[in-house]
N, C-alpha and C. Protein backbone atom coordinates (compact mmCIF):
# COMPACT_ATOMS: atom_id res chain seq x y z
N UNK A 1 -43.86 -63.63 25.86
CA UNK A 1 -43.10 -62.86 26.83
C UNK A 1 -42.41 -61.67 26.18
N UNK A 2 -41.80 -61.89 24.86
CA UNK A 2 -41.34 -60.99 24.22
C UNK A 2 -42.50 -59.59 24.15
N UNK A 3 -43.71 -59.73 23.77
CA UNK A 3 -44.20 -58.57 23.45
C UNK A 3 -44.56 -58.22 25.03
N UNK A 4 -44.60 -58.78 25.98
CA UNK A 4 -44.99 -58.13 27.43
C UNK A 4 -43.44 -56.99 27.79
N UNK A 5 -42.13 -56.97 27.41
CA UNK A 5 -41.00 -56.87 27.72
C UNK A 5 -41.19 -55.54 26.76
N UNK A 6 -41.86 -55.33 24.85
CA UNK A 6 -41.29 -54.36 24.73
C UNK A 6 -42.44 -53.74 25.17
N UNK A 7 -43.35 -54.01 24.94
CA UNK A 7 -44.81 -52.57 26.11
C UNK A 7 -44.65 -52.26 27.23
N UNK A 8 -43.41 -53.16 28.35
CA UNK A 8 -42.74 -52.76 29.29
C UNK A 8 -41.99 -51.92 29.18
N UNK A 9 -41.37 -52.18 28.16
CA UNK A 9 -40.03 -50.94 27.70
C UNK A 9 -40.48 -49.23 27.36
N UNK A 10 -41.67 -49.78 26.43
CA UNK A 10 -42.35 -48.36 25.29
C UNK A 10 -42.99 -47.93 26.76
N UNK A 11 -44.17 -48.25 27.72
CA UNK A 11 -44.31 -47.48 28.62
C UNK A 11 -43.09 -47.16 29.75
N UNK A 12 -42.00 -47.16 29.76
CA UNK A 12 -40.87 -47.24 30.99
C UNK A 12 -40.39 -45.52 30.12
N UNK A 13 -40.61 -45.79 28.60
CA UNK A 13 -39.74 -44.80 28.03
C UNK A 13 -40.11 -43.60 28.19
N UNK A 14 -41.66 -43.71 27.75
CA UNK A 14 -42.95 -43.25 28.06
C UNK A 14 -42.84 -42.14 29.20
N UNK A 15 -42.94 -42.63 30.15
CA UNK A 15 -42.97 -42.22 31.43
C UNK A 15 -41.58 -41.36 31.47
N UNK A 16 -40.31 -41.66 31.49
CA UNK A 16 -39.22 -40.87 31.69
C UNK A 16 -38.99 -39.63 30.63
N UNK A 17 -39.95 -39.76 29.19
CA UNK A 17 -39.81 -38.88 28.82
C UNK A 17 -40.64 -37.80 29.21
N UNK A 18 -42.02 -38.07 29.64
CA UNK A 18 -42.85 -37.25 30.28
C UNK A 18 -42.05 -36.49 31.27
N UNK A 19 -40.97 -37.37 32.20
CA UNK A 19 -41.02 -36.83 33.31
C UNK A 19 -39.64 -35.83 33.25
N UNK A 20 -38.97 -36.16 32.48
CA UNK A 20 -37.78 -35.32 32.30
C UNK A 20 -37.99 -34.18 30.95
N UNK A 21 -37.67 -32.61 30.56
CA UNK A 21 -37.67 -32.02 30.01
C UNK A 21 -35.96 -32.34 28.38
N UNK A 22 -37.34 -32.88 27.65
CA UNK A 22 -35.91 -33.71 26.43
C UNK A 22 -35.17 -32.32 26.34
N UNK A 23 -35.60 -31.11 26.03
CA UNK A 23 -34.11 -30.52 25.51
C UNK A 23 -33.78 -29.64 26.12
N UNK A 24 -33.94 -29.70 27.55
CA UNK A 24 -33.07 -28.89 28.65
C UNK A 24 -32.07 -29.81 28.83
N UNK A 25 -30.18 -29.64 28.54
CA UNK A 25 -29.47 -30.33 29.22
C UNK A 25 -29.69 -30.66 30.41
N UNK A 26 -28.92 -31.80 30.85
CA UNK A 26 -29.30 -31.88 32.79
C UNK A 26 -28.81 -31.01 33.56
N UNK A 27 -27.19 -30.51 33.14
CA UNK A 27 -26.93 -29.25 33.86
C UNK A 27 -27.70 -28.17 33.95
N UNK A 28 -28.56 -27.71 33.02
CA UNK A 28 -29.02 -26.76 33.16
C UNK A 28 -30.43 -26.33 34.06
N UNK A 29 -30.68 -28.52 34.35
CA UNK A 29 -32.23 -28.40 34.69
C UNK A 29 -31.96 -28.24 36.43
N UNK A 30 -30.52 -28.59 37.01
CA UNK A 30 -30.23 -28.33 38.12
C UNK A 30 -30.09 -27.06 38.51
N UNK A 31 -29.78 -26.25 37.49
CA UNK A 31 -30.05 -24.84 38.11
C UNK A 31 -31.09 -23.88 38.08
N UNK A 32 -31.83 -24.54 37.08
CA UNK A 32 -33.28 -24.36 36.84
C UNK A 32 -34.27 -24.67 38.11
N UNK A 33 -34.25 -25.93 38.63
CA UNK A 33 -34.76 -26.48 40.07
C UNK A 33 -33.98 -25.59 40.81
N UNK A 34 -33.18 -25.28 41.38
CA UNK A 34 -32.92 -24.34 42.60
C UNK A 34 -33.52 -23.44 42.22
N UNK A 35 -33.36 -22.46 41.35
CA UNK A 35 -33.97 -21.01 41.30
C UNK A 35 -35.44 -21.69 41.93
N UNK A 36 -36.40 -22.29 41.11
CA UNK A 36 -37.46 -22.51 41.07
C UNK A 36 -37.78 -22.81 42.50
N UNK A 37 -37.08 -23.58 43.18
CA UNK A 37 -37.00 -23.57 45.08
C UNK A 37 -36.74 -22.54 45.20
N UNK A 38 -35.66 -21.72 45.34
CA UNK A 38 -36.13 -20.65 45.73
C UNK A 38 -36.93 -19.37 45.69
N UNK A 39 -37.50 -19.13 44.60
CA UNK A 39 -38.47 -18.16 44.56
C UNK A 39 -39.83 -18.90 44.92
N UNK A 40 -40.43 -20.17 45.09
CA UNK A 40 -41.68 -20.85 45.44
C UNK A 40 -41.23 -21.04 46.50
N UNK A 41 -40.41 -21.23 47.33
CA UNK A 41 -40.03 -21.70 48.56
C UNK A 41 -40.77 -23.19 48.63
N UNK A 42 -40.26 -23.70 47.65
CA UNK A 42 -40.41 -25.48 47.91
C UNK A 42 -39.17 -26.40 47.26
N UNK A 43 -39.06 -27.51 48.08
CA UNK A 43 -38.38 -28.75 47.96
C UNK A 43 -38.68 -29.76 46.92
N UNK A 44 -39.84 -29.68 46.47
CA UNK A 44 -40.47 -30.29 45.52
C UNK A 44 -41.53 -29.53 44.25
N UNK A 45 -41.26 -30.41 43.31
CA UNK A 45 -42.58 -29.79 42.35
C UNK A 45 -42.25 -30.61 41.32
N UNK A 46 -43.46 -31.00 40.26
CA UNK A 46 -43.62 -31.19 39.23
C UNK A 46 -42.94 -30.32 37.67
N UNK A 47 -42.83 -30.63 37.05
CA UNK A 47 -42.27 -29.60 35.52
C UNK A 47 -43.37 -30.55 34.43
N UNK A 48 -44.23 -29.97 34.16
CA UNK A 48 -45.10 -30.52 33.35
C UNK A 48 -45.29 -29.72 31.52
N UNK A 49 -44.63 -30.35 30.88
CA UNK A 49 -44.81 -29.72 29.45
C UNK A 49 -46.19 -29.19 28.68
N UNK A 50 -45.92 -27.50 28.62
CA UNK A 50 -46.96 -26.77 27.72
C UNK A 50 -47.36 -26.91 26.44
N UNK A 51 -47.75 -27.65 25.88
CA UNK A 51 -48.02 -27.50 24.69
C UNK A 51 -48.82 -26.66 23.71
N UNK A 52 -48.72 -25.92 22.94
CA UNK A 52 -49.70 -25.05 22.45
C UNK A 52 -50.38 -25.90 21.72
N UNK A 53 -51.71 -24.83 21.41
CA UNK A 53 -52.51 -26.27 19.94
C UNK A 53 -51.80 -25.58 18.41
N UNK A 54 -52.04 -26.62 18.16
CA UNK A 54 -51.48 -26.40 16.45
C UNK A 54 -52.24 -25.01 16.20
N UNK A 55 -53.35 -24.63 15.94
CA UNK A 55 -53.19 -23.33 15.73
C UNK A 55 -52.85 -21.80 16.39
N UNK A 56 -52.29 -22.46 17.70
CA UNK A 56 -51.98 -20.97 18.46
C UNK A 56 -50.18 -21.21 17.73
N UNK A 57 -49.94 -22.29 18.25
CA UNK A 57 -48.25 -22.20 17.58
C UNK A 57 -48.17 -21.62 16.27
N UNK A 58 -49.54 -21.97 14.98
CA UNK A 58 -49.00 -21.25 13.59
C UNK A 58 -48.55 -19.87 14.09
N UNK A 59 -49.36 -19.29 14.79
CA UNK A 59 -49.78 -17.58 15.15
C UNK A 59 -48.04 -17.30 16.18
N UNK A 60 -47.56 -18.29 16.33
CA UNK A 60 -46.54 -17.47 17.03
C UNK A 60 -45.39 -17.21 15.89
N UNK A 61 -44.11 -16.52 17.03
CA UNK A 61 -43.30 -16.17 16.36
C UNK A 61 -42.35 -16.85 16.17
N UNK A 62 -41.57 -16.97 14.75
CA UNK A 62 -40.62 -18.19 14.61
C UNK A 62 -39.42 -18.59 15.68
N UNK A 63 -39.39 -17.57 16.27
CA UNK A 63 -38.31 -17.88 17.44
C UNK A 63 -38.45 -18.90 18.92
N UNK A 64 -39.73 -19.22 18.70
CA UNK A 64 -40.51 -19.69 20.20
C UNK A 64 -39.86 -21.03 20.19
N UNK A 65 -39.62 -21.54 21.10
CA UNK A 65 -39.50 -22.96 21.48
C UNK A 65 -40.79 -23.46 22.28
N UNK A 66 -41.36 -24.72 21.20
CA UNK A 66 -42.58 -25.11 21.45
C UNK A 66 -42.23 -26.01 22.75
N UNK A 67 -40.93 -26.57 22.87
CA UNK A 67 -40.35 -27.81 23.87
C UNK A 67 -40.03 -26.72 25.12
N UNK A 68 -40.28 -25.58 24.91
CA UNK A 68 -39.22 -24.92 26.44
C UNK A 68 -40.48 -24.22 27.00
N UNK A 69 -41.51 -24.52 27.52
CA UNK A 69 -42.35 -23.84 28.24
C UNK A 69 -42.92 -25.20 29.30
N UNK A 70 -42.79 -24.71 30.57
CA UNK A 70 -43.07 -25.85 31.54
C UNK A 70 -43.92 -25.28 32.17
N UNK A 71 -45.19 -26.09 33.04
CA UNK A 71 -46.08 -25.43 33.81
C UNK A 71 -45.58 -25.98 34.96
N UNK A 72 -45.01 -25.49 36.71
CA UNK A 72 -44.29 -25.84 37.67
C UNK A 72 -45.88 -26.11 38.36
N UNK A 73 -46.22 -27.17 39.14
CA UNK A 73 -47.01 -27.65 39.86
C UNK A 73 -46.69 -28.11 41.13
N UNK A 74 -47.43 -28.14 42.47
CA UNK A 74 -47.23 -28.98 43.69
C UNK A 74 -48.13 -29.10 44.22
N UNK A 75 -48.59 -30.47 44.35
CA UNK A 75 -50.19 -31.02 44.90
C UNK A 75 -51.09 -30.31 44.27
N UNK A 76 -50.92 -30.52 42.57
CA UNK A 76 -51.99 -29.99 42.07
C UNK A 76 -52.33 -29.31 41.99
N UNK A 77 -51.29 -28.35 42.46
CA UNK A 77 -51.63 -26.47 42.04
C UNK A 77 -50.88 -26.21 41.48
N UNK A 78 -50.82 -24.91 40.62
CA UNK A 78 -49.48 -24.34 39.79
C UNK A 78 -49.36 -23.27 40.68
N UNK A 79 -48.06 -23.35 40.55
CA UNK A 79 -47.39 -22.45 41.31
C UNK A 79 -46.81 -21.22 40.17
N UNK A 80 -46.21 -21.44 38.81
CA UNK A 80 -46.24 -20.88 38.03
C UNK A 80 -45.13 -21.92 36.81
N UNK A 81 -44.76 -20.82 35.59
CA UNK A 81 -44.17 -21.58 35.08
C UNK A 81 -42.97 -21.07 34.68
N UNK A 82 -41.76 -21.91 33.03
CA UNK A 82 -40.58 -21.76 32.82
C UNK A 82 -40.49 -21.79 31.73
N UNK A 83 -39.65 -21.11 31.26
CA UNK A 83 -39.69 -21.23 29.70
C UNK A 83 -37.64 -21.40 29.40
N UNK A 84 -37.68 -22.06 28.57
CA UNK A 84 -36.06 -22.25 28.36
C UNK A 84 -35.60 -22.26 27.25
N UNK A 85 -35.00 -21.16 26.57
CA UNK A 85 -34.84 -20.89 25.05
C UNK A 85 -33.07 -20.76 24.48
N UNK A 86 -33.27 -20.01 22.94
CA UNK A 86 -31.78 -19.64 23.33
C UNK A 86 -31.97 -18.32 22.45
N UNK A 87 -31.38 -17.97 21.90
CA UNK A 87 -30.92 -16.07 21.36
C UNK A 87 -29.54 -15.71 21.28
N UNK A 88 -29.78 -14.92 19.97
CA UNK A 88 -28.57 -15.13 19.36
C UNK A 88 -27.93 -13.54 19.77
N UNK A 89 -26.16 -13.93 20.04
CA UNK A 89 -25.24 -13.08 20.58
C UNK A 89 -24.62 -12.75 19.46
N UNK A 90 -23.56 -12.38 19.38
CA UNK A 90 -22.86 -11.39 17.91
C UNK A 90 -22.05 -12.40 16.94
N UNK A 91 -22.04 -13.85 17.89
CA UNK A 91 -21.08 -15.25 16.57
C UNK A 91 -22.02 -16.15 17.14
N UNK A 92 -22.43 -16.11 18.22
CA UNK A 92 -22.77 -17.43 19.02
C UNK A 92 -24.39 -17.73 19.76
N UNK A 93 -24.73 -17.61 20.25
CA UNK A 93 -26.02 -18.34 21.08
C UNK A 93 -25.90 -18.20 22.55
N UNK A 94 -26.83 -17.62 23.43
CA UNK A 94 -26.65 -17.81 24.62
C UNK A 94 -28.09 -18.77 24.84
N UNK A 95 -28.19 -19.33 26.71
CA UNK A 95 -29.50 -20.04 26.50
C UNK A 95 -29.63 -19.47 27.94
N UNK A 96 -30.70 -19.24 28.00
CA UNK A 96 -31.62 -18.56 29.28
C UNK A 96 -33.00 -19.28 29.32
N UNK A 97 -33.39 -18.65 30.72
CA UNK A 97 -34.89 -19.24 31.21
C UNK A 97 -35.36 -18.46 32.09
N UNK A 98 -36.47 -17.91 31.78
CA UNK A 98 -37.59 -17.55 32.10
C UNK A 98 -38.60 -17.71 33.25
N UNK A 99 -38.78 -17.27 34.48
CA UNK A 99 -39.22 -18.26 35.49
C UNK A 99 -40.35 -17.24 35.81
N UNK A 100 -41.85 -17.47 35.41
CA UNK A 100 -42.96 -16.74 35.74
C UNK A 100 -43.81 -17.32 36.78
N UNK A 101 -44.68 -16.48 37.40
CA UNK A 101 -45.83 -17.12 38.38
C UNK A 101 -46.99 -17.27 37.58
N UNK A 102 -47.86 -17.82 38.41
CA UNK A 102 -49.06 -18.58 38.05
C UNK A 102 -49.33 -17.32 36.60
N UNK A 103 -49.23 -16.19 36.82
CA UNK A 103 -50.19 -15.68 35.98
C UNK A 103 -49.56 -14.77 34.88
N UNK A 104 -48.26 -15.63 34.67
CA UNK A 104 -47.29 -15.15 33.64
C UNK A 104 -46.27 -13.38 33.61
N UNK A 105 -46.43 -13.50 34.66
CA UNK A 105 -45.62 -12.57 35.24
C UNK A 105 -44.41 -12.55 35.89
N UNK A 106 -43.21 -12.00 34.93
CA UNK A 106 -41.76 -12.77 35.16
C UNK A 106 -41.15 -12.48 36.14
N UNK A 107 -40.67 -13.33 37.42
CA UNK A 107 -40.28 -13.50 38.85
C UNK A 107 -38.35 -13.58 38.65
N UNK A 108 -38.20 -13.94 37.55
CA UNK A 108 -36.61 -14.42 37.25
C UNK A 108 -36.20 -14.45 35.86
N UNK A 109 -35.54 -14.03 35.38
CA UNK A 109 -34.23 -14.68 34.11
C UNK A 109 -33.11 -14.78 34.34
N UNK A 110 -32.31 -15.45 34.34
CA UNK A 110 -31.05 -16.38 34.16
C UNK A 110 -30.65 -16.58 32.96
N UNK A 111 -29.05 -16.48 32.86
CA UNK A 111 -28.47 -16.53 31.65
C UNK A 111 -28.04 -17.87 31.80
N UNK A 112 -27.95 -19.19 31.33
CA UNK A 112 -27.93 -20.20 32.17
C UNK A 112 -26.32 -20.70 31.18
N UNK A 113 -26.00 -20.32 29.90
CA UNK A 113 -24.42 -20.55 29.34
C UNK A 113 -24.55 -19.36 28.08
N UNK A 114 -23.36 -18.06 28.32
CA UNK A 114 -23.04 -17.26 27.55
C UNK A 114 -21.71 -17.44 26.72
N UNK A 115 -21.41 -17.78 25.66
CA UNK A 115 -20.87 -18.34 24.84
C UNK A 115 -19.57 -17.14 24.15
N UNK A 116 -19.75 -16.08 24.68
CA UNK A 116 -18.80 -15.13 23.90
C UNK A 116 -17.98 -14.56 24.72
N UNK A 117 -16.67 -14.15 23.89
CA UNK A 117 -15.65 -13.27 24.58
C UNK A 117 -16.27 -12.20 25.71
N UNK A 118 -16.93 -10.97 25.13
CA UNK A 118 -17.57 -10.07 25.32
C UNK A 118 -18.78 -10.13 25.70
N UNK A 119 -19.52 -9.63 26.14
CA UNK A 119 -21.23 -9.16 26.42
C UNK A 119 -21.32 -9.88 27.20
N UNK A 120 -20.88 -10.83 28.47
CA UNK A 120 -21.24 -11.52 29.22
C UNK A 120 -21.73 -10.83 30.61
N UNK A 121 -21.95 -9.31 30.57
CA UNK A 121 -22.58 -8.54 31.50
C UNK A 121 -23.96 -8.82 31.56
N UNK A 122 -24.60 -9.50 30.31
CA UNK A 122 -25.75 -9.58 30.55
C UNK A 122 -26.57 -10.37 31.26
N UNK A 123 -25.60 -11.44 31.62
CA UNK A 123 -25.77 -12.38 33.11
C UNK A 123 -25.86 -11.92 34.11
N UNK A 124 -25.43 -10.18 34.28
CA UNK A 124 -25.94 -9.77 35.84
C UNK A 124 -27.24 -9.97 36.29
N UNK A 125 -27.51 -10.07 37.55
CA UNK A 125 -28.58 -10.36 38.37
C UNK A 125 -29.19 -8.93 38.42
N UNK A 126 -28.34 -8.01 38.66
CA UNK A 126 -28.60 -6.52 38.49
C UNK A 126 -29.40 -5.92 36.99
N UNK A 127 -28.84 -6.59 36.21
CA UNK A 127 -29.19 -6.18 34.81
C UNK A 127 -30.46 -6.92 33.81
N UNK A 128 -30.55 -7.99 34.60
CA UNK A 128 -31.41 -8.93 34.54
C UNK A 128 -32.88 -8.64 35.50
N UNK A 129 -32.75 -8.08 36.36
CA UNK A 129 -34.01 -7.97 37.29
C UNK A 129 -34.88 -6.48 36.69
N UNK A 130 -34.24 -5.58 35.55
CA UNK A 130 -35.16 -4.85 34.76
C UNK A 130 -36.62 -5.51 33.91
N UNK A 131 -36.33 -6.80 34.07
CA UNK A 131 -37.61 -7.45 33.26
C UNK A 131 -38.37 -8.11 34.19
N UNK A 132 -38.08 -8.05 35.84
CA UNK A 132 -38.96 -8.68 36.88
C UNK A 132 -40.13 -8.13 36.43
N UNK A 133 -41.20 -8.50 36.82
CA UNK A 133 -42.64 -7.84 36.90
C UNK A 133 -43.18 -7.54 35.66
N UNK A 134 -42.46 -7.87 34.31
CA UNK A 134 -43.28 -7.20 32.95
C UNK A 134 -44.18 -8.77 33.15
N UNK A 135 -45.27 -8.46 32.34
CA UNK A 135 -46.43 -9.60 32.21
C UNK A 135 -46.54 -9.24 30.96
N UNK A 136 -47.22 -10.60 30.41
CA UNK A 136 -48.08 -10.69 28.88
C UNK A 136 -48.68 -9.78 28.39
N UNK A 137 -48.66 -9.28 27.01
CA UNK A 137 -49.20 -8.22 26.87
C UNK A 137 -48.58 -7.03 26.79
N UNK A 138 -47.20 -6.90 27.23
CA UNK A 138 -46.90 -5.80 27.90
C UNK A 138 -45.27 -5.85 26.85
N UNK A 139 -44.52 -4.80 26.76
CA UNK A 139 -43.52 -4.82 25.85
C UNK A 139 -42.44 -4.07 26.23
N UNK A 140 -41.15 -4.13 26.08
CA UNK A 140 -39.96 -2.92 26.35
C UNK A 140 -39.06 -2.26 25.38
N UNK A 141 -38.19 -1.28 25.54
CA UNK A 141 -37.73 -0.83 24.49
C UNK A 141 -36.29 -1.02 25.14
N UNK A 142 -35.44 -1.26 24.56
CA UNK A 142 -33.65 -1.25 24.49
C UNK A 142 -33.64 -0.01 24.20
N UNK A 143 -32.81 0.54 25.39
CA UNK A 143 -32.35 1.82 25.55
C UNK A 143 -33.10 2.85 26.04
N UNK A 144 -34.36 2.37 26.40
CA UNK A 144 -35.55 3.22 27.40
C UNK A 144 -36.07 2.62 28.47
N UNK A 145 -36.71 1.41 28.47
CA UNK A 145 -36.92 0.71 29.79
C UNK A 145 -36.32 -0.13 29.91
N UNK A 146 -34.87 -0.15 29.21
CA UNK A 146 -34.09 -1.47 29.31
C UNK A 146 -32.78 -1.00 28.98
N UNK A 147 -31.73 -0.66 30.21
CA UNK A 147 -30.59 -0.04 29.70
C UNK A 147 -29.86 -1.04 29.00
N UNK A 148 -28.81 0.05 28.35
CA UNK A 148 -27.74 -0.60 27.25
C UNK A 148 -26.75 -1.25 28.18
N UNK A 149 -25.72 -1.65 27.65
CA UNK A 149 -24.62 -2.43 28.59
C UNK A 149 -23.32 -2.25 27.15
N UNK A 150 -22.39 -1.03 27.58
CA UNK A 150 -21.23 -1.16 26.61
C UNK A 150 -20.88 -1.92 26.38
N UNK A 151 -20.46 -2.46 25.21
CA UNK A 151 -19.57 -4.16 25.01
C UNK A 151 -20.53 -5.06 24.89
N UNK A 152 -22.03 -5.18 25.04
CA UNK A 152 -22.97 -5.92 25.42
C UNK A 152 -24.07 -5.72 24.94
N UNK A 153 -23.88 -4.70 23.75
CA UNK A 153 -25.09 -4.32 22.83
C UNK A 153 -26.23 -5.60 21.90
N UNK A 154 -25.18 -6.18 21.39
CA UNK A 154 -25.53 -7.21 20.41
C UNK A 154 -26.84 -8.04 21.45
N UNK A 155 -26.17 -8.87 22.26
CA UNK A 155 -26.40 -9.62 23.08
C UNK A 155 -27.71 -9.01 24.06
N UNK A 156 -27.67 -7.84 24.42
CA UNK A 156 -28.55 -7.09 25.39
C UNK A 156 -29.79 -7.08 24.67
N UNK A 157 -29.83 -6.24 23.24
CA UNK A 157 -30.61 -6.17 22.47
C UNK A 157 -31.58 -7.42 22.34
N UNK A 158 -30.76 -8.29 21.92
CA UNK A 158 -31.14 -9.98 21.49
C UNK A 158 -32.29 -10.69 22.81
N UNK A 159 -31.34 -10.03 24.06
CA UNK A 159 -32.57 -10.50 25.20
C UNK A 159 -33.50 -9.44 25.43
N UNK A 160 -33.65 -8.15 24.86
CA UNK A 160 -34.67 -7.33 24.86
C UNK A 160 -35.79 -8.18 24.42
N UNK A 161 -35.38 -8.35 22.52
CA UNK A 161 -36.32 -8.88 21.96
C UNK A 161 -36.67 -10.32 22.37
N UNK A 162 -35.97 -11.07 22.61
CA UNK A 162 -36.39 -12.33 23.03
C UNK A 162 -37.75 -12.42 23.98
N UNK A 163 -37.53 -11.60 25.17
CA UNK A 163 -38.25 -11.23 26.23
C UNK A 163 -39.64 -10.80 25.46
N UNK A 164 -39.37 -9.75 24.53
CA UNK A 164 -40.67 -9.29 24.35
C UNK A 164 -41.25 -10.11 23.29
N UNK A 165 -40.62 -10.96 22.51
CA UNK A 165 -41.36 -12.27 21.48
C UNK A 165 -42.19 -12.99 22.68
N UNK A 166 -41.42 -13.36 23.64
CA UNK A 166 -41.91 -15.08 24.72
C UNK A 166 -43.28 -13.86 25.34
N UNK A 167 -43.11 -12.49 25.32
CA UNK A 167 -44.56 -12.15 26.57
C UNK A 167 -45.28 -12.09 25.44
N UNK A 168 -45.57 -11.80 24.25
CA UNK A 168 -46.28 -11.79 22.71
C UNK A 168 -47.11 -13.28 22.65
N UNK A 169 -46.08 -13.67 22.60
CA UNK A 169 -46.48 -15.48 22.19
C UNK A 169 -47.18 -15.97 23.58
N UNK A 170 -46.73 -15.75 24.73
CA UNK A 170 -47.48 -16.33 26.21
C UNK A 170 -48.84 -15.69 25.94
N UNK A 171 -49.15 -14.35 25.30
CA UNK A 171 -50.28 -13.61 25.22
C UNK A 171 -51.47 -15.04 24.35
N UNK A 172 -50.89 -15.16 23.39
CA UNK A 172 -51.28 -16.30 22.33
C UNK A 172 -52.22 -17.24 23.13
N UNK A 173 -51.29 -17.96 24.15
CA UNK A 173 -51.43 -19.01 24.71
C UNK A 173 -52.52 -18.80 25.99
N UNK A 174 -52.39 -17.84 26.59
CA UNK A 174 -53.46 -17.48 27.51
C UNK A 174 -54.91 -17.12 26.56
N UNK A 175 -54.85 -16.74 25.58
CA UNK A 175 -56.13 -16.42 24.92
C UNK A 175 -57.42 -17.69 24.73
């Protein structure tokens, strides 16, 4: 009975780790699911973990989080996907996510916890919707297709590049 109880256990664990994203806090995965309702206009969906193969991950860039890329599904279609990282501010770390459609073309970013005195402009929705519509492949410059934000340099910059590492590396992964 004992060994029926722990292969009960190892698949129970199994399963909840599949089904929950390990290193998205839970707060963060609740605000992650609304956005994701609202730009798919659904009540439901799957979050199914991307994995790259060992040799597309050598080829990326050290900054990628191999754990933060989700493919969003419902009845077996993708609807698109999420990526959930963090990037570094002028002492501290902010963590954002990424919310693309089927064909990696970014619909949303969210600053989801900004950690500093200063630069927390870069959580606007306003300031944030300059990176709607870039796709894979495709790249921006801080301070030309991506305005500055006084007080908010460090930090602005940091999600320039971030943005343009994750469409680099998504390039990887579609290949």
């Amino acid at each position: 009975m004992t060994g029926f109880i722990m292969k009960l256990f190892t698949y129970i664990s199994i399963l909840i780790w599949l089904g929950l994203p390990a290193n998205i806090p839970k707060n963060y995965l609740k605000t992650i699911d609304k956005e994701i309702q609202l730009l798919f206009d659904v009540s439901s969906f799957e979050k199914i973990p991307v994995v790259p193969e060992p040799d597309v991950l050598a080829k990326m860039t050290k900054g990628f989080n191999p754990e933060g890329l989700y493919r969003i599904a419902k009845d077996n279609s993708d609807l698109g996907y999420f990526y959930y990282a963090k990037a570094p501010s002028k002492t501290d770390e902010f963590d954002f996510v990424v919310i693309f459609d089927d064909d990696f073309i970014i619909k949303k970013i969210r600053i989801l916890a900004y950690r500093e005195d200063y630069g927390g402009e870069i959580s606007s929705k306003r300031w944030l919707r300059q990176f709607d519509g870039l796709q894979t492949g495709t790249s921006v410059d801080y301070g030309k297709e991506v305005r500055g934000i006084s007080g908010a340099t460090i930090s602005a910059r940091s999600m320039t590049v971030a943005v343009n590492e994750l469409l680099s590396n998504l390039t990887l992964i579609q290949q």
